[in-house]
Protein backbone atom coordinates (compact mmCIF):
# COMPACT_ATOMS: atom_id res chain seq x y z
CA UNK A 1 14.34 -3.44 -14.91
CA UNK A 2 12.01 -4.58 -11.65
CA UNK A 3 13.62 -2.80 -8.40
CA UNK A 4 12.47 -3.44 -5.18
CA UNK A 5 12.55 -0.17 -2.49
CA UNK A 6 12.30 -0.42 1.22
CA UNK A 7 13.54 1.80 3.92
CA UNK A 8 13.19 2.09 7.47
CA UNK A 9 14.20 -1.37 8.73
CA UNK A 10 15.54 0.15 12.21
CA UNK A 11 17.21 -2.81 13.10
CA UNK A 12 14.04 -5.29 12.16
CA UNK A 13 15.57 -8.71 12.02
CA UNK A 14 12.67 -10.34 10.77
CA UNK A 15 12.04 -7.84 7.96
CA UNK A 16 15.44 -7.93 7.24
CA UNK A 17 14.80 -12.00 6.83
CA UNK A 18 11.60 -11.49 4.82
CA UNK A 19 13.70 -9.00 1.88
CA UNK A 20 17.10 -11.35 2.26
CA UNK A 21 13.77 -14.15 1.22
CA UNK A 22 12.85 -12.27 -1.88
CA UNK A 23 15.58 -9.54 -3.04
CA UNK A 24 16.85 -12.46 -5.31
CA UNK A 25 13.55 -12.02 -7.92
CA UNK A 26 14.46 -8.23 -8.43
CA UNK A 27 17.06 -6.75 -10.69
CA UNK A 28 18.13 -4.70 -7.65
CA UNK A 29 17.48 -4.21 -3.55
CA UNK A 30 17.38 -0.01 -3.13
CA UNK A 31 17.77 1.00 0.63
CA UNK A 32 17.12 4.72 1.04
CA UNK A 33 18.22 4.88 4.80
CA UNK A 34 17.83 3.89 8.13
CA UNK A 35 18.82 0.07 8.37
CA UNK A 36 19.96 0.55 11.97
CA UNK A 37 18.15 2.39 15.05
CA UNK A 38 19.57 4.19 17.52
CA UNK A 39 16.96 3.86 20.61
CA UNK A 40 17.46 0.26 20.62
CA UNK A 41 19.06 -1.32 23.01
CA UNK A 42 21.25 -3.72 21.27
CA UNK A 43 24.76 -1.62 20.44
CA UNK A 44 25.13 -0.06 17.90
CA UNK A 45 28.62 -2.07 16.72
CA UNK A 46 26.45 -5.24 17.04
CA UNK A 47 24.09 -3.39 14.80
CA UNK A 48 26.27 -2.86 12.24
CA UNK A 49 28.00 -6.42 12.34
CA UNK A 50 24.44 -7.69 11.39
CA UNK A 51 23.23 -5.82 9.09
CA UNK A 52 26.54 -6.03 7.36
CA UNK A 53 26.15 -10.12 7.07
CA UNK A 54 22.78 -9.57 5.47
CA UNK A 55 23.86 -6.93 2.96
CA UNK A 56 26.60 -9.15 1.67
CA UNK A 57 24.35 -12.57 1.62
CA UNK A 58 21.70 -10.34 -0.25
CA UNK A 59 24.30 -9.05 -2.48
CA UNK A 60 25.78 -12.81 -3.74
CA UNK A 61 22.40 -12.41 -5.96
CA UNK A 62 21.21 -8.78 -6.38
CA UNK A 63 23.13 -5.73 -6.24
CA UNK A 64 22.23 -3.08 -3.47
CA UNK A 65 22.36 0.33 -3.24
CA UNK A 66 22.25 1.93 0.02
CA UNK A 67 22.14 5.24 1.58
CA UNK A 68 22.11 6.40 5.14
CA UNK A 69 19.59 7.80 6.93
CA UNK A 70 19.65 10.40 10.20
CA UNK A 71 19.70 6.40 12.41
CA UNK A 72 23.23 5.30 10.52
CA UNK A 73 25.48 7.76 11.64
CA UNK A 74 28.30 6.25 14.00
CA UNK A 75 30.78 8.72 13.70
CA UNK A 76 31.19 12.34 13.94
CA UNK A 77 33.20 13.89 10.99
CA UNK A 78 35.91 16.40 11.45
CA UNK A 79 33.64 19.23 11.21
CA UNK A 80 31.12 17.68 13.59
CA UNK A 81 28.33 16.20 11.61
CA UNK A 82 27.02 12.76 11.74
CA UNK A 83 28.45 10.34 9.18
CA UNK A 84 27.75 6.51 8.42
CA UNK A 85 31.52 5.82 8.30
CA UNK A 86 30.61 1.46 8.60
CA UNK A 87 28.73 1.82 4.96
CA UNK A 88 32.21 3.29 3.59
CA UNK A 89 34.01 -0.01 5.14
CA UNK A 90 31.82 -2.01 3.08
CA UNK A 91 34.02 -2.18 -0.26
CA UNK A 92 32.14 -5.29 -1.86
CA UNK A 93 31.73 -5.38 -5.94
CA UNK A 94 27.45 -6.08 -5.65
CA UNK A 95 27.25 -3.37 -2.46
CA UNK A 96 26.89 0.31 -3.22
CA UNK A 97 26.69 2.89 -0.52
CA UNK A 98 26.70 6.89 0.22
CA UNK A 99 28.33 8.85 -2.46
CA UNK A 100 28.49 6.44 -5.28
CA UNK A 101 26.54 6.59 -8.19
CA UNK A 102 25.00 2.87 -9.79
CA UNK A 103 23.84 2.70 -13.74
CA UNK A 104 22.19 -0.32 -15.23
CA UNK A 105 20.25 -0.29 -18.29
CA UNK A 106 20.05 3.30 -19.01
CA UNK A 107 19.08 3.64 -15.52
CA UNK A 108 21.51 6.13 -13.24
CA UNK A 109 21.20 6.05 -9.62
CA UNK A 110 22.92 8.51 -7.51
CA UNK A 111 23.28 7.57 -3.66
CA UNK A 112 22.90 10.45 -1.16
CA UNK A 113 23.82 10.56 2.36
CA UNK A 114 22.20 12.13 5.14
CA UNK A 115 23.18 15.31 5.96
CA UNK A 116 23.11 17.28 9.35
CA UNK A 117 25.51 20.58 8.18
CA UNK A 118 26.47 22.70 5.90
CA UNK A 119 29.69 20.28 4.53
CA UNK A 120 27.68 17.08 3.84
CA UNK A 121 24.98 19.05 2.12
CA UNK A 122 27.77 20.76 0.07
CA UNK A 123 28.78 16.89 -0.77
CA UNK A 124 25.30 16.00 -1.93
CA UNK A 125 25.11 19.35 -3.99
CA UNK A 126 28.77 18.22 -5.60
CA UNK A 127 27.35 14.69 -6.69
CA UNK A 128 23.70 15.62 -8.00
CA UNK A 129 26.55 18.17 -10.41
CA UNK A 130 28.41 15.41 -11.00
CA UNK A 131 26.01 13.25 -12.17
CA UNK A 132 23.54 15.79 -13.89
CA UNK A 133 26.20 15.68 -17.16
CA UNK A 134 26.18 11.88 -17.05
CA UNK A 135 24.58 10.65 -19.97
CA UNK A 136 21.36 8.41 -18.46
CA UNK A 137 17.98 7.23 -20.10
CA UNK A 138 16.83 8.00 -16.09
CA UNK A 139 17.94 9.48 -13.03
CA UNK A 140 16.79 7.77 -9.70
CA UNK A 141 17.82 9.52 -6.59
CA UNK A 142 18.30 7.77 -3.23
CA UNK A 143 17.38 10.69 -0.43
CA UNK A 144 16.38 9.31 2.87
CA UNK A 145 13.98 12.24 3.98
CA UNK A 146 11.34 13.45 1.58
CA UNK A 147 10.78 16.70 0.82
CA UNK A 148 9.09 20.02 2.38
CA UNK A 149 5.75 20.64 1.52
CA UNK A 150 5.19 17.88 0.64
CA UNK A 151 2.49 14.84 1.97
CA UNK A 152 5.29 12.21 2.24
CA UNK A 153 7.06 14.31 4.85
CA UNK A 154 3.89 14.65 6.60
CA UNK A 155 3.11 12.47 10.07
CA UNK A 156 -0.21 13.31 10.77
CA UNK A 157 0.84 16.56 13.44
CA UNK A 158 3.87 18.00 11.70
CA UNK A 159 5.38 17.80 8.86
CA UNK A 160 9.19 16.72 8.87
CA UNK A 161 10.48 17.59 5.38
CA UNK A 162 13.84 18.48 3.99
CA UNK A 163 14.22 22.08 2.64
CA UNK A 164 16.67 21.72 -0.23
CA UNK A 165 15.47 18.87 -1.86
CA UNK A 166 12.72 20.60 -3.66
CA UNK A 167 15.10 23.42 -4.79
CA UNK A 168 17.47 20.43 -5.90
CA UNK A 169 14.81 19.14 -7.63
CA UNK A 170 13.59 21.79 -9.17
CA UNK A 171 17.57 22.44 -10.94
CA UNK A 172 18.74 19.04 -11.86
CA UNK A 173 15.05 17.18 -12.50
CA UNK A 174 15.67 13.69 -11.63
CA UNK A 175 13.29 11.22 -12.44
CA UNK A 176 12.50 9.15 -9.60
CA UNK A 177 13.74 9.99 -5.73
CA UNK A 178 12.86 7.23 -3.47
CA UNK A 179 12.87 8.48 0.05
CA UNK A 180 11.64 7.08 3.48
CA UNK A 181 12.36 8.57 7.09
CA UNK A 182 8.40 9.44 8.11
CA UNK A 183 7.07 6.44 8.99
CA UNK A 184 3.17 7.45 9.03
CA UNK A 185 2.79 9.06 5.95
CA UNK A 186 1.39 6.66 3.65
CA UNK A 187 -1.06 5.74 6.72
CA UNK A 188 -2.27 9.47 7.54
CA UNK A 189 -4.69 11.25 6.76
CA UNK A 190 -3.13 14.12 4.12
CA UNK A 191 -0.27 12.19 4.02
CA UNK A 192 0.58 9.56 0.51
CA UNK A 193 3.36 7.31 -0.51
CA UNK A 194 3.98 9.37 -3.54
CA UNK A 195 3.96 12.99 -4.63
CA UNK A 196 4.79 14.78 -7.82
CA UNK A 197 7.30 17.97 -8.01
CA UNK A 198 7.63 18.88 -11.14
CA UNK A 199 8.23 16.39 -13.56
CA UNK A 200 9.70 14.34 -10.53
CA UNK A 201 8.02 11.34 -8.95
CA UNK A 202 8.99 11.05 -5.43
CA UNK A 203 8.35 8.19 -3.19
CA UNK A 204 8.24 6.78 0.83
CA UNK A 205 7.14 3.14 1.15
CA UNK A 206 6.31 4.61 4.89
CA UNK A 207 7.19 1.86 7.47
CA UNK A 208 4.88 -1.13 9.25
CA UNK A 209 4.80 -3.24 11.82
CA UNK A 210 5.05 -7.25 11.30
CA UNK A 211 7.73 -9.57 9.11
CA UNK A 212 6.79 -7.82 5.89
CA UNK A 213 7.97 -4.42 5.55
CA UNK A 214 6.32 -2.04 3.39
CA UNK A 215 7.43 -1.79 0.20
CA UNK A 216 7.17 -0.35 -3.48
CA UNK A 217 7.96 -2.25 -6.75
CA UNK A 218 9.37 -0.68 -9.64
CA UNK A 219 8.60 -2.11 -13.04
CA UNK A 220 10.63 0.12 -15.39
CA UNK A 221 10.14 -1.38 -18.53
CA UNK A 222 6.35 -1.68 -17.73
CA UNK A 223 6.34 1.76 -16.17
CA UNK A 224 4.65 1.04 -12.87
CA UNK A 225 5.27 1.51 -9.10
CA UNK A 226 3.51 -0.90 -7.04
CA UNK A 227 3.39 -0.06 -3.22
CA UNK A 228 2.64 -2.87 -0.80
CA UNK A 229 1.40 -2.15 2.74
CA UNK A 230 -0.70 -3.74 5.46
CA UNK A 231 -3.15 -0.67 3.72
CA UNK A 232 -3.22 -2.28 0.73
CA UNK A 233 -2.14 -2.27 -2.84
CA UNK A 234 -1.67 0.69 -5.44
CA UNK A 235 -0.18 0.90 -8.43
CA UNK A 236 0.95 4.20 -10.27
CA UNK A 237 2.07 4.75 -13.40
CA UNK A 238 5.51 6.52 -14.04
CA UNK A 239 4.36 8.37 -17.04
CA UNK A 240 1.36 9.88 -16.36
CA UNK A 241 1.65 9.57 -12.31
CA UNK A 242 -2.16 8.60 -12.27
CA UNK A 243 -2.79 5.51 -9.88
CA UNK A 244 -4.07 2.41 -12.04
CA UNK A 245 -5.16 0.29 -9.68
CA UNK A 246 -5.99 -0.19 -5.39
CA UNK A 247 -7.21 -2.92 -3.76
């Protein structure tokens, strides 16, 4: 299976071009969060309208899997935390969003929304349960902020992790989680575009300026993760997490 991850498009119209250009040579388009932004001035309903039209014309070829991010919230739920209620309206067969869990090949993904209380966080907890009894050759995670302590969560001042996903982690031992939500860190100094916990390989693709986002390839059946940046090129192997190759 060859998966293709980018997050962080905050409402980039001509990255969002660029990936509707090319998601059709992957087995799959993963979106871990933030595909709208909510300092821009265009509305956020128009937002949503358009970024709906390019998930669906992306998904007549390659399924996509899609989880919010803290920019994607346009509703408040009825205990007051920030929900992505337009990725629920979506209901087409090639689209999956927050909450749903994908499998192809072996390969289990479990989508994750972003939480901001106590009740969406319960939610997550509930469907990395669920899915921990599946039976799965792999478990990929989609988790739109990396994790505390480590250097994907770091920006180059502060670091901006999440504090239960390394105890989550740590008790149900995914695979792969492919995160986003710090822009910098690949870029920085201390910071990286991957990090090991465990026996977990966790990921941000980090995000760039220009009509190419940046981006990492997965090559399951080769066992390689290939991130593309303005930086360069690395690529890592899944099995011994050891980079191969940078140019």
């Amino acid at each position: 299976m060859r998966f293709l991850s980018v997050a962080d498009f905050h409402y980039t119209l001509k990255q969002w071009d660029w990936v509707a250009s090319v998601a059709k040579n992957y087995d799959l388009l993963v979106i871990p969060g933030d595909l709208l932004d909510i300092v821009t001035p265009v509305d956020l309903d128009v937002q949503i309208l358009v970024v709906k039209k390019y998930l669906r014309r992306i998904a007549q070829d390659t399924p996509i899997l899609v989880s919010s991010g803290n920019h994607d919230g346009n509703q408040r739920s009825e205990y007051g935390e920030s929900v992505a209620e337009w990725l629920q309206e979506i209901t087409d067969d090639n689209i999956f969003v927050d909450g749903k869990s994908y499998e192809q090949n072996g390969v289990l993904f479990t989508i994750c929304p972003w939480w901001d209380g106590d009740h969406t966080m319960a939610k997550v907890e509930e469907m990395l349960v669920r899915d921990s009894s599946r039976e799965k050759d792999r478990w990929v995670w989609l988790y739109h902020a990396p994790p505390t302590g480590s250097p994907l969560a770091w920006d180059g001042r502060r670091e901006f992790g999440d504090d239960e996903l390394p105890r989550w982690i740590e008790r149900f031992q995914p695979n792969l989680v492919l995160a986003g939500h710090i822009h910098q860190a690949p870029f920085v100094r201390d910071g990286q575009w991957y990090d090991r916990i465990g026996d977990a390989l966790v990921f941000n693709a980090g995000k760039q300026i220009g009509e190419i986002p940046a981006l990492i390839e997965f090559d399951l059946s080769e066992n390689i993760a290939t991130w593309r940046s303005l930086a360069g090129v690395e690529t890592l192997s899944l099995q011994t997490g050891e980079i191969l190759s940078a140019c």
